[in-house]
Protein backbone atom coordinates (compact mmCIF):
# COMPACT_ATOMS: atom_id res chain seq x y z
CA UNK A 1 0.00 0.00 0.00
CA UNK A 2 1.21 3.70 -0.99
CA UNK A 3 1.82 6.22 1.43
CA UNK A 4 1.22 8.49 -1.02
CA UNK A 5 -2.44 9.45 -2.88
CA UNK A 6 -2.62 8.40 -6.03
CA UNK A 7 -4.69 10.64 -8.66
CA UNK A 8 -8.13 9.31 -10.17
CA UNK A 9 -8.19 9.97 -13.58
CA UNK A 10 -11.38 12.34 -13.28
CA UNK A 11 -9.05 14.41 -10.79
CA UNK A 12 -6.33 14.14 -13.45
CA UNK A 13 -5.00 17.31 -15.64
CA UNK A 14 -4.95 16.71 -19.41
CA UNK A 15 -1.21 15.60 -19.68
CA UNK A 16 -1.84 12.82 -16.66
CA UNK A 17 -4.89 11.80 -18.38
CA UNK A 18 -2.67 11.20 -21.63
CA UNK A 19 -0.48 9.44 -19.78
CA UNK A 20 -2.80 7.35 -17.55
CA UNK A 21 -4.15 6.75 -21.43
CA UNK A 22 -1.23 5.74 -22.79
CA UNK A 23 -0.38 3.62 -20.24
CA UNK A 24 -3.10 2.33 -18.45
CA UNK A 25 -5.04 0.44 -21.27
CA UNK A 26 -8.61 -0.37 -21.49
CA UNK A 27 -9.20 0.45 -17.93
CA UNK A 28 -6.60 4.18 -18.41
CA UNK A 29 -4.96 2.61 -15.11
CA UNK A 30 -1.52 2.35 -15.62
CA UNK A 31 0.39 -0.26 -12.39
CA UNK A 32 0.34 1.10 -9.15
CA UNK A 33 4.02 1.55 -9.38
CA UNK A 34 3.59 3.65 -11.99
CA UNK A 35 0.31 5.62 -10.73
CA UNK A 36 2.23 6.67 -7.88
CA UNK A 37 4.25 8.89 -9.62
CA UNK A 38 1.25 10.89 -10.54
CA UNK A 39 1.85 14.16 -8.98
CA UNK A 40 4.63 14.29 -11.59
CA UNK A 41 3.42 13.65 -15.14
CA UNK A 42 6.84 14.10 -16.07
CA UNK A 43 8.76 11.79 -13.87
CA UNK A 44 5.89 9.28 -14.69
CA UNK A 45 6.80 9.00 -17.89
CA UNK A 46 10.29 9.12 -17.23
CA UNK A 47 10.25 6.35 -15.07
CA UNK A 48 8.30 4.43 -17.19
CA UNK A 49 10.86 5.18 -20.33
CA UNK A 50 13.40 3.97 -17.85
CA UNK A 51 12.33 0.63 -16.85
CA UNK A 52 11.42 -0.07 -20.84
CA UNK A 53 15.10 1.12 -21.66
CA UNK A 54 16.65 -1.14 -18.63
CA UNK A 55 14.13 -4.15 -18.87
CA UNK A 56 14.10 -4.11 -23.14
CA UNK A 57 16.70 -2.08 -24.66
CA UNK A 58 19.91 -3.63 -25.82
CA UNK A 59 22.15 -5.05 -23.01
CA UNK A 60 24.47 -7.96 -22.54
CA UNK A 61 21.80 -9.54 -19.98
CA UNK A 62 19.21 -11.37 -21.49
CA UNK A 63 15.33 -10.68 -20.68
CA UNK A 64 15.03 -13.65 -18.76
CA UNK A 65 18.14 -12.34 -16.42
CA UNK A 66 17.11 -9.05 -16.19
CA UNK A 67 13.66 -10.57 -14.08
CA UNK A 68 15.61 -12.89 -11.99
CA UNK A 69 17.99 -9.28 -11.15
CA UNK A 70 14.22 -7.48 -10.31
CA UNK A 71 13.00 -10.50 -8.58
CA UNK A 72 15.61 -10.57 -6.58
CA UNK A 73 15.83 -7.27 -5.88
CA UNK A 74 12.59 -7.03 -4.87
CA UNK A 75 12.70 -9.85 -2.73
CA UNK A 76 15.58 -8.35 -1.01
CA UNK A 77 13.60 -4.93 -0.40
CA UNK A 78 10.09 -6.68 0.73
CA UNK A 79 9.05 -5.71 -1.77
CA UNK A 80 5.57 -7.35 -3.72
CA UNK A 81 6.08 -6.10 -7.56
């Protein structure tokens, strides 16, 4: 659970709403993870260019050993994603 509010999309400003849009699919929700950047629009969509560019740009590490690095990680930091 957050600690910090996230935004509905009816409370949104246009460029969230894009973004929630463009992110969030059907249902304009994009992963918690993501939503909870919200107050941001801009750091929203830079984290979310981040993890593509780490989890499926070019790299040495293979998909499949990037998400046992993240699963790891996360299990190291308690952490449920």
């Amino acid at each position: 659970m957050a600690y910090i509010n996230y935004i509905p999309y009816d409370d949104a400003s246009d460029e969230l709403k894009r973004l929630f849009e463009k992110l969030g699919g059907k249902d304009r929700t994009p992963a918690n993870i993501v939503r909870i950047a919200g107050h941001n629009p801009k750091a929203m969509e830079a984290h979310v260019d981040f993890y593509r560019a780490i989890m499926f740009g070019k790299s040495p590490l293979t998909r499949r050993q990037r998400e046992m690095i993240a699963v790891v990680v996360s299990g190291i930091n308690d952490c449920h994603y």
